[in-house]
N, C-alpha and C. Protein backbone atom coordinates (compact mmCIF):
# COMPACT_ATOMS: atom_id res chain seq x y z
N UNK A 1 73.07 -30.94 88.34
CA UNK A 1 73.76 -29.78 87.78
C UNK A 1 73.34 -29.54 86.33
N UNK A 2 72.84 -30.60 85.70
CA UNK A 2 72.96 -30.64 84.39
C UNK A 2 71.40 -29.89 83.78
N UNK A 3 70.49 -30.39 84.88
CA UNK A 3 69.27 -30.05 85.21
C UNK A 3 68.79 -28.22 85.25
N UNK A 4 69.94 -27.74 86.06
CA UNK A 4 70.03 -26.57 86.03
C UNK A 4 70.90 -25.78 85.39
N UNK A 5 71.37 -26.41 84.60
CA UNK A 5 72.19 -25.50 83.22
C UNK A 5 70.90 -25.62 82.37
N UNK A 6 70.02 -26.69 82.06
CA UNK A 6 69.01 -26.78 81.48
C UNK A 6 67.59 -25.59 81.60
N UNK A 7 67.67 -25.60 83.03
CA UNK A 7 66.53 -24.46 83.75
C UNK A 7 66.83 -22.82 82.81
N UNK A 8 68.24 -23.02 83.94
CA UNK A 8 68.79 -21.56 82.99
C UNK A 8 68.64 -21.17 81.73
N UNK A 9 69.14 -22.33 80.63
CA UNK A 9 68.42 -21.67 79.26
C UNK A 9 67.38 -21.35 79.04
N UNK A 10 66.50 -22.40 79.45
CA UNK A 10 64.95 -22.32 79.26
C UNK A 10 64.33 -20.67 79.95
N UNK A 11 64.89 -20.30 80.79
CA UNK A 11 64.45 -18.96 81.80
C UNK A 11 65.41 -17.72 80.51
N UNK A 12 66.37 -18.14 80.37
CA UNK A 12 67.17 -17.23 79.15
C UNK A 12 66.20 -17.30 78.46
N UNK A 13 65.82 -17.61 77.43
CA UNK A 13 65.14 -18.08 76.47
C UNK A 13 63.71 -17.44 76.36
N UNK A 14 63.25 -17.62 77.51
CA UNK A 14 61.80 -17.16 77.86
C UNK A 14 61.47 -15.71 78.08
N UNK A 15 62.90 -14.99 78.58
CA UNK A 15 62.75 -13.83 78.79
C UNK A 15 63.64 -13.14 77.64
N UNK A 16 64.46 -13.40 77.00
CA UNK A 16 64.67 -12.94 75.79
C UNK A 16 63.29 -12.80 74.61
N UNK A 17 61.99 -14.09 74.43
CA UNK A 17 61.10 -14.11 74.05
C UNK A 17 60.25 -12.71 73.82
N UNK A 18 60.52 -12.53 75.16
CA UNK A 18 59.67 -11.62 75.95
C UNK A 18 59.75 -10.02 75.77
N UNK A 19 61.34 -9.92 75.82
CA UNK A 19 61.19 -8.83 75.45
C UNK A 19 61.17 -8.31 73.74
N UNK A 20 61.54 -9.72 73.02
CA UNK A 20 61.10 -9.22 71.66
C UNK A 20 60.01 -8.79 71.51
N UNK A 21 58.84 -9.48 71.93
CA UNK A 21 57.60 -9.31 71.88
C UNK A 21 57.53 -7.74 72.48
N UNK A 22 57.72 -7.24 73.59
CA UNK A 22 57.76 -5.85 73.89
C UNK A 22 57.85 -4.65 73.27
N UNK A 23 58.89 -5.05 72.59
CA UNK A 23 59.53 -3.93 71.76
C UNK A 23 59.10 -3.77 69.69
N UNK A 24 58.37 -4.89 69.48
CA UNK A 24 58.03 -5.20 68.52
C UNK A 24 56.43 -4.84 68.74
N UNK A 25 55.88 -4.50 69.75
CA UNK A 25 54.49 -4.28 70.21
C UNK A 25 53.87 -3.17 69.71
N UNK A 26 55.15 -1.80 69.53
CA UNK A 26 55.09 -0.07 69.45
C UNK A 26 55.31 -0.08 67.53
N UNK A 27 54.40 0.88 67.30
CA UNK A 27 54.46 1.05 65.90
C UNK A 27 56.05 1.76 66.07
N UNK A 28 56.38 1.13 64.74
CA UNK A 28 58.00 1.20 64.33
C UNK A 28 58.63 3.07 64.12
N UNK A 29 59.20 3.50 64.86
CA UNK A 29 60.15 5.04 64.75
C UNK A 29 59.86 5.45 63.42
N UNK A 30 60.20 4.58 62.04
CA UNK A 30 59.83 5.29 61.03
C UNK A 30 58.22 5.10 60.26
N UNK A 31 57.78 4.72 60.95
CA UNK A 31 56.35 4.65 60.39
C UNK A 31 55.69 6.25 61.17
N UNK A 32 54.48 6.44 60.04
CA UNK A 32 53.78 7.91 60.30
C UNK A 32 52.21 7.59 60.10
N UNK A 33 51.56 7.71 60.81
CA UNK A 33 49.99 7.12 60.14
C UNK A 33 49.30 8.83 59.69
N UNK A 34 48.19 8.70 58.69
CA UNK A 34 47.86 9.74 58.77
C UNK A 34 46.02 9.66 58.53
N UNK A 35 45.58 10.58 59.06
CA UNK A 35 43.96 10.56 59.41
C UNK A 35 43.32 12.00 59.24
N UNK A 36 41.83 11.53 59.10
CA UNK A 36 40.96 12.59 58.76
C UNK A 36 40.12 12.65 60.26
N UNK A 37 39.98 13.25 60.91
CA UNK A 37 39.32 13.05 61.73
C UNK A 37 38.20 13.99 61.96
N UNK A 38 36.86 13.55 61.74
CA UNK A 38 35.89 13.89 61.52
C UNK A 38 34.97 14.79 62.31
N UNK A 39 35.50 14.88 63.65
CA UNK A 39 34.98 15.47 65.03
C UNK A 39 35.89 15.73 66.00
N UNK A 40 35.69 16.78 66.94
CA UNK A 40 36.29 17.41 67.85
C UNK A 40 36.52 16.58 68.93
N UNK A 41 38.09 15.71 69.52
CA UNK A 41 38.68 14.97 70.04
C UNK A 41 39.47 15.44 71.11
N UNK A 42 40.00 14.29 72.22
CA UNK A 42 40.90 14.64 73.24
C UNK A 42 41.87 13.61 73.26
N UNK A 43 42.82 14.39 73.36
CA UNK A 43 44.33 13.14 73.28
C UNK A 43 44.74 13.70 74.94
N UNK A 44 44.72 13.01 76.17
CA UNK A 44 45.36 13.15 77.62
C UNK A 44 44.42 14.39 78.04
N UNK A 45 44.70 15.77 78.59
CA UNK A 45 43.51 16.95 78.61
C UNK A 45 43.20 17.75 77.94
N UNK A 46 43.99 17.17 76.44
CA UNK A 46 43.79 18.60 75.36
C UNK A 46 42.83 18.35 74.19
N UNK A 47 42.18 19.27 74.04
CA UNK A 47 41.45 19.30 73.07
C UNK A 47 41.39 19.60 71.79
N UNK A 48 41.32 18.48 70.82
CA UNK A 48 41.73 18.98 69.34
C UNK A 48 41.03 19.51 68.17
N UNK A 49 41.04 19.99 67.36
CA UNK A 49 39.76 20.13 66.81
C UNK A 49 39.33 19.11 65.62
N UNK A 50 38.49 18.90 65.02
CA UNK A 50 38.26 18.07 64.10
C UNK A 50 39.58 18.20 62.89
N UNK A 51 39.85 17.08 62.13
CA UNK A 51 40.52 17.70 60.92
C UNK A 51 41.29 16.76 60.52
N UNK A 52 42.53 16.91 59.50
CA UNK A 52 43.76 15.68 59.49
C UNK A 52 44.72 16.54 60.11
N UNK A 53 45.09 14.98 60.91
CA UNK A 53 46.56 14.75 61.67
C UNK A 53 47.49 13.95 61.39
N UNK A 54 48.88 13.58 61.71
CA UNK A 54 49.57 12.56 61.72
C UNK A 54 50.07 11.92 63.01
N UNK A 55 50.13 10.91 63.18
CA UNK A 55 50.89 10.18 64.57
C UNK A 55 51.89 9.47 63.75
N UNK A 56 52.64 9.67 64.85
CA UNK A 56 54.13 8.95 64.88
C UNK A 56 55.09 8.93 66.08
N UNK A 57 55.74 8.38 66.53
CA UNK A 57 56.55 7.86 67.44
C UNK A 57 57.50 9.13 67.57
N UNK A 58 57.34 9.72 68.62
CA UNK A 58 58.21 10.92 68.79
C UNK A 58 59.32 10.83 69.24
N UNK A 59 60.02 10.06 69.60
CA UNK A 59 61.46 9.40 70.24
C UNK A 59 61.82 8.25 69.89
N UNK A 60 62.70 8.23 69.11
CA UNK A 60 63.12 6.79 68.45
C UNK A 60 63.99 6.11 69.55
N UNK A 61 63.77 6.12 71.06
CA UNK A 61 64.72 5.60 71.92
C UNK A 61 63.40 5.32 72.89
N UNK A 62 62.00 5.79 72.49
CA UNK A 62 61.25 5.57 72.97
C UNK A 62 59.58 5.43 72.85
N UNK A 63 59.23 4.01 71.88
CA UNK A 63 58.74 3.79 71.47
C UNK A 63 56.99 3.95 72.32
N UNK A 64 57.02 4.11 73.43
CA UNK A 64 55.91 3.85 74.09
C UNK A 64 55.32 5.91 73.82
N UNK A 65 56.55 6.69 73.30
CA UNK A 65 55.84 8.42 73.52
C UNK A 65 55.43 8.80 71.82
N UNK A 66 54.57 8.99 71.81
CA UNK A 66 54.08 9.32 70.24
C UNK A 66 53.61 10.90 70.26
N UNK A 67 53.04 11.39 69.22
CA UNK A 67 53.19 12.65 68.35
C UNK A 67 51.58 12.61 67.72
N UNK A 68 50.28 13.48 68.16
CA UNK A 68 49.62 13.60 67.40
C UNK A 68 49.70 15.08 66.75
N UNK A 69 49.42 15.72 65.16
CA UNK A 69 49.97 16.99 64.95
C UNK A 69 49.02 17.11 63.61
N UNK A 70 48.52 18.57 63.93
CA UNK A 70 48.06 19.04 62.97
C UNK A 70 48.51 19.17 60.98
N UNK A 71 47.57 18.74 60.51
CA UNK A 71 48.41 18.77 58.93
C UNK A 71 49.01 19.83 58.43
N UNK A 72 48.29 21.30 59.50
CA UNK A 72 49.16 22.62 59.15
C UNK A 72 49.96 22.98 60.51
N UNK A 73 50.39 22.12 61.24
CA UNK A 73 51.57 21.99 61.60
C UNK A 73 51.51 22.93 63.23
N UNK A 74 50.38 23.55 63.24
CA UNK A 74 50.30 24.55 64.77
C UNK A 74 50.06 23.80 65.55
N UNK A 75 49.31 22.57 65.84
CA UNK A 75 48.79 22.02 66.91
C UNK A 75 49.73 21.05 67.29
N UNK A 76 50.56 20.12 68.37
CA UNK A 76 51.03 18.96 68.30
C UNK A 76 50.82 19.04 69.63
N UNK A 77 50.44 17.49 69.79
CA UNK A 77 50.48 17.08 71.33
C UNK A 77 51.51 15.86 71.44
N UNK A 78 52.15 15.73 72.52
CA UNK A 78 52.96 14.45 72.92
C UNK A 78 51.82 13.76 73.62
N UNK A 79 52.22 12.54 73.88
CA UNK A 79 51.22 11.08 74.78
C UNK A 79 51.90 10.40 74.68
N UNK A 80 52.10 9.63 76.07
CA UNK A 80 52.55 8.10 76.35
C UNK A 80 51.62 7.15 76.15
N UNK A 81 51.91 6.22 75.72
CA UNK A 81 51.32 4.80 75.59
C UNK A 81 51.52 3.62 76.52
N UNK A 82 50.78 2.40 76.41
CA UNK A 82 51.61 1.27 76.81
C UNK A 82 51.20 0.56 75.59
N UNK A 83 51.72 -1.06 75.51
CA UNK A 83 51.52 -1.88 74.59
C UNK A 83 50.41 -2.91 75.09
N UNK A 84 49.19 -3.12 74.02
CA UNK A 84 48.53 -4.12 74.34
C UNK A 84 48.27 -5.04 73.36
N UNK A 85 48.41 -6.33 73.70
CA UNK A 85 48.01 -7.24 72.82
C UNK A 85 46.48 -7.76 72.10
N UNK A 86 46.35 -7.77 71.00
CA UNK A 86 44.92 -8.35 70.37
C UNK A 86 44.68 -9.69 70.20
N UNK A 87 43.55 -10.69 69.44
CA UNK A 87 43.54 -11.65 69.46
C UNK A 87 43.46 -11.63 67.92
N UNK A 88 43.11 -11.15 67.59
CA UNK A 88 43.37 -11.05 65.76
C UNK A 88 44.06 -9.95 65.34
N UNK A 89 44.46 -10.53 64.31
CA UNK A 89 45.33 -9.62 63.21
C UNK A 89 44.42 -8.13 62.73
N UNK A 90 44.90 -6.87 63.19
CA UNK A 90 43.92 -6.03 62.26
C UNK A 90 44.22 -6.11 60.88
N UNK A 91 42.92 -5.74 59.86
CA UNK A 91 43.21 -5.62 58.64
C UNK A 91 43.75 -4.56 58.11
N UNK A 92 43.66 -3.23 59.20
CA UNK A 92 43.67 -1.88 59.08
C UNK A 92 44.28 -1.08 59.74
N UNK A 93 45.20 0.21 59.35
CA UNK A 93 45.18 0.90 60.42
C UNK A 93 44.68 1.61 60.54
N UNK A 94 44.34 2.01 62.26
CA UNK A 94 42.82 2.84 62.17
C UNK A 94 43.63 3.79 63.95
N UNK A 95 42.79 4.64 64.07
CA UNK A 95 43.02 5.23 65.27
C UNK A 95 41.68 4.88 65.95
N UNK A 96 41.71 4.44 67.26
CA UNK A 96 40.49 4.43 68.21
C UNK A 96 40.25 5.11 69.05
N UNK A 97 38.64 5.72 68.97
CA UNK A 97 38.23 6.76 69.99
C UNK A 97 37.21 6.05 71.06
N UNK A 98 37.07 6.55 71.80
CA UNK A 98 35.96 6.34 72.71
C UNK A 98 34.99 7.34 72.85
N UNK A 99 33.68 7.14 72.77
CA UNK A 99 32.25 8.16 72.82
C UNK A 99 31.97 7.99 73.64
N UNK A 100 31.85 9.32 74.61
CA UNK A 100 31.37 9.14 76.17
C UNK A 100 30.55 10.21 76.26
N UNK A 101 28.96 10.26 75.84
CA UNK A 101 28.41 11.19 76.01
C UNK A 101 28.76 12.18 74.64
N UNK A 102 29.04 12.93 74.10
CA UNK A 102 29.29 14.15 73.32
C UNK A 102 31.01 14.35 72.92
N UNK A 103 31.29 13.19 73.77
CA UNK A 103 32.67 13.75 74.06
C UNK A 103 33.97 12.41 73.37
N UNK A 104 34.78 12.78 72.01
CA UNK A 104 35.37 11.75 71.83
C UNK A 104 37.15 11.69 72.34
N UNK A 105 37.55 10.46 72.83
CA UNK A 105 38.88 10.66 73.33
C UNK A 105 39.51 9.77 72.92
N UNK A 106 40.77 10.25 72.18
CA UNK A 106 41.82 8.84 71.48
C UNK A 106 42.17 8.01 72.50
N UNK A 107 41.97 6.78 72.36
CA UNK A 107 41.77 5.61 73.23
C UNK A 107 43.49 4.28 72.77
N UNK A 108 43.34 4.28 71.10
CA UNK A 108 44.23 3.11 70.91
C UNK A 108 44.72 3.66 69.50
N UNK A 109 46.27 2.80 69.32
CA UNK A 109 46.68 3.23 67.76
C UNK A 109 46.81 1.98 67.38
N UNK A 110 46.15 1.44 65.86
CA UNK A 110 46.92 0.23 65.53
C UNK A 110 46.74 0.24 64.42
N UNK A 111 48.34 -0.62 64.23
CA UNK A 111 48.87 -0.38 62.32
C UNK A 111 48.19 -1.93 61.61
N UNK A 112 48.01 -1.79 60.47
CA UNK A 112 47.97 -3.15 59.90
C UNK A 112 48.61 -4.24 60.11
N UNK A 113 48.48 -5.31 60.05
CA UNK A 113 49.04 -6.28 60.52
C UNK A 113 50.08 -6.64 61.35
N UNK A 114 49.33 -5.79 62.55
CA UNK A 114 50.67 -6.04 63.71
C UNK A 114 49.26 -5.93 64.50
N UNK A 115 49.95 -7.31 65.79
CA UNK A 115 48.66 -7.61 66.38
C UNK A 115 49.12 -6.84 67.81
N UNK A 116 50.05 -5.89 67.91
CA UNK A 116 49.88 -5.14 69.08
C UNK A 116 49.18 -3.92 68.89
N UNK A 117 48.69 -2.99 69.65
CA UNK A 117 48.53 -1.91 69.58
C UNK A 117 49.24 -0.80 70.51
N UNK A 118 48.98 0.25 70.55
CA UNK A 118 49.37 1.29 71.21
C UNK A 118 48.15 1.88 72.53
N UNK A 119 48.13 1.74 73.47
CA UNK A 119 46.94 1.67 74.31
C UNK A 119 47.41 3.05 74.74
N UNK A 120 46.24 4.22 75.04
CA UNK A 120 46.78 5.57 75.52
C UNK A 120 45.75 5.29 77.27
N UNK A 121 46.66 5.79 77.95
CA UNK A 121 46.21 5.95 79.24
C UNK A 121 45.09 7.00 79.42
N UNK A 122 43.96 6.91 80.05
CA UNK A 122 42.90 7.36 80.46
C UNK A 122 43.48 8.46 81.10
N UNK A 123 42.39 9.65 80.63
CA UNK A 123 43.24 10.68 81.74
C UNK A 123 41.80 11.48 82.52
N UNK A 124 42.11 12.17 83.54
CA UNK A 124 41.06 12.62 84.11
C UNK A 124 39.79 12.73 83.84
N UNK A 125 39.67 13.53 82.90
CA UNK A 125 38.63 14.07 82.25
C UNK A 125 37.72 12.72 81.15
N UNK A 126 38.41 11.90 81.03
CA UNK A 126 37.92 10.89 80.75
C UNK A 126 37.16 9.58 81.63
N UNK A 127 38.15 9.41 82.69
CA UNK A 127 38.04 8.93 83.63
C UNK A 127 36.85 9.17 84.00
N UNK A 128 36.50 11.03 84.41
CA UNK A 128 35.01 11.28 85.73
C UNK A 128 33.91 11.29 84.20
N UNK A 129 34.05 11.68 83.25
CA UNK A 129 33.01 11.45 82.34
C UNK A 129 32.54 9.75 82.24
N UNK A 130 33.03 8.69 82.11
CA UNK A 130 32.83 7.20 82.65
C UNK A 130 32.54 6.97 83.76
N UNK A 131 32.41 7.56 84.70
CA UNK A 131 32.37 7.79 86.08
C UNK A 131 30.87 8.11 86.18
N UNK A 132 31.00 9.24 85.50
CA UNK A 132 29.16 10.38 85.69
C UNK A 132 27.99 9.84 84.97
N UNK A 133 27.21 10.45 84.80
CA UNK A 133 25.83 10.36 84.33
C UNK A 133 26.20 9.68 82.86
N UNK A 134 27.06 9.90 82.07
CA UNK A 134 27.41 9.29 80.66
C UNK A 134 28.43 8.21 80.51
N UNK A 135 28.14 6.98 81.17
CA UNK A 135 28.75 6.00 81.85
C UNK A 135 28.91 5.04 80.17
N UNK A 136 27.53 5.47 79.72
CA UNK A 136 27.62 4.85 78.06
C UNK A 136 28.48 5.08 77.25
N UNK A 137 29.47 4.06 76.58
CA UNK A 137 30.61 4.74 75.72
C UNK A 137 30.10 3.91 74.12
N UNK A 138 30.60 4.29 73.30
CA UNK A 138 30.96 3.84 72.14
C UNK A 138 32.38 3.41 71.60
N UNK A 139 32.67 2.82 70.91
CA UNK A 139 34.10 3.23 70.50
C UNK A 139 33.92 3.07 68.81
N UNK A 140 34.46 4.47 68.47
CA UNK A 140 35.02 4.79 67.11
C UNK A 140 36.47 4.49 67.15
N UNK A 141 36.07 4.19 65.37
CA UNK A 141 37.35 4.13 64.86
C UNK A 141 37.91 5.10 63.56
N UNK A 142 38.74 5.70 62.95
CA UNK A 142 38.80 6.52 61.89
C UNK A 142 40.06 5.81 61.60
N UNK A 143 40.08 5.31 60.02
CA UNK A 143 41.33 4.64 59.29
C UNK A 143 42.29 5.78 58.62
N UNK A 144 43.05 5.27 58.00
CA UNK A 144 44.19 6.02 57.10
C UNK A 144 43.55 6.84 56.40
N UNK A 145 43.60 7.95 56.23
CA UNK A 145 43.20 8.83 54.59
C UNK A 145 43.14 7.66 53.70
N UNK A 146 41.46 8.18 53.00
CA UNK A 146 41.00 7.63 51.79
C UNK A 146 40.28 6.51 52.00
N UNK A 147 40.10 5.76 53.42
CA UNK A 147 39.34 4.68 53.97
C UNK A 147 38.31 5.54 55.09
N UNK A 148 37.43 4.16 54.56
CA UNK A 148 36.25 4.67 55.60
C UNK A 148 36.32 4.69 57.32
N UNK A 149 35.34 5.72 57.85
CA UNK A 149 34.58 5.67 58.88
C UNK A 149 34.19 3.94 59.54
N UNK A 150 34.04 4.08 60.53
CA UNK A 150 33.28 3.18 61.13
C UNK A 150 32.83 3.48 62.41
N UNK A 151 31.65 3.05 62.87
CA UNK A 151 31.36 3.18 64.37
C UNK A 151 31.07 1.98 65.15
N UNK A 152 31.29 1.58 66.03
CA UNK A 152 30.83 0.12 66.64
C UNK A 152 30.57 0.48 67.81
N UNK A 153 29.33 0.25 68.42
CA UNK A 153 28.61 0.60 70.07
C UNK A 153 29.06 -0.95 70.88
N UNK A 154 29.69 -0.38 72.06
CA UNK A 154 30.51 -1.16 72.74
C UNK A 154 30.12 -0.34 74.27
N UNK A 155 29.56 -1.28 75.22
CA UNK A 155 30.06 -0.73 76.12
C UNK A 155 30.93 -0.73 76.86
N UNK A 156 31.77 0.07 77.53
CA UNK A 156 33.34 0.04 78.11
C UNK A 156 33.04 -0.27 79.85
N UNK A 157 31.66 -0.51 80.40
CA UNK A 157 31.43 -1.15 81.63
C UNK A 157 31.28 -2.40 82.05
């Protein structure tokens, strides 16, 4: 009996763990990142144009739906996320794209020193472009206003 009052905490315990980790995964309701983005992008099937934006968590009851939006305020798209874990700490926050051919698509969000990120689900048009003749991806990254560019060739096959 004693054995399994023992089990029980340990299973309490483990799944309380668990969901801290979950919910601590999603950049925080009041945080706002903001970016220059240098080239013409796709967040789910829409197409954005080059420029600065801001992301931020569009439902503070629901950390996984975020907000990308024009700096003059006409453009905004909603996107769901899920949470994925890294193996290092970023130094930065940066937004991640993927280069597929001509074509760049917001891929991941992650804040400084939080080793989760924000993973955006693949959507069609992304999908058959990885699929087709431009199977080659890259992945960019673009940091906070006032930090640099970077590009890193990765393939995503």
């Amino acid at each position: 009996m004693n054995n399994l009052k023992n089990l029980f905490f340990v299973l309490c315990l483990v799944s309380g763990c668990g969901l801290t980790t979950a919910v601590s995964a999603q950049i925080p309701s009041n945080v706002s990142l903001q970016a220059n983005i240098p080239y013409t992008f796709m967040v789910g099937n829409t197409r954005l144009a080059a420029g600065k934006y801001t992301v931020k968590v569009a439902d503070d009851n629901d950390l996984h739906l975020l907000e990308i939006k024009s700096a003059d305020g006409y453009t905004s798209v909603f996107f769901e996320t899920v949470a994925a874990v890294s193996n290092e700490i970023p130094g930065k926050t940066e937004l991640v794209f993927d280069k597929i051919g001509d074509d760049y698509f917001l891929s991941q969000v992650w804040l400084v020193g939080n080793r989760s990120e924000n993973q955006l689900f693949e959507s069609k048009i992304q999908q058959s472009a990885k699929a087709g003749e431009k199977s080659f991806a890259e992945k960019r990254s673009v940091t906070e206003i006032g930090r640099a560019i970077k590009s890193v060739e990765k393939k995503l096959r």
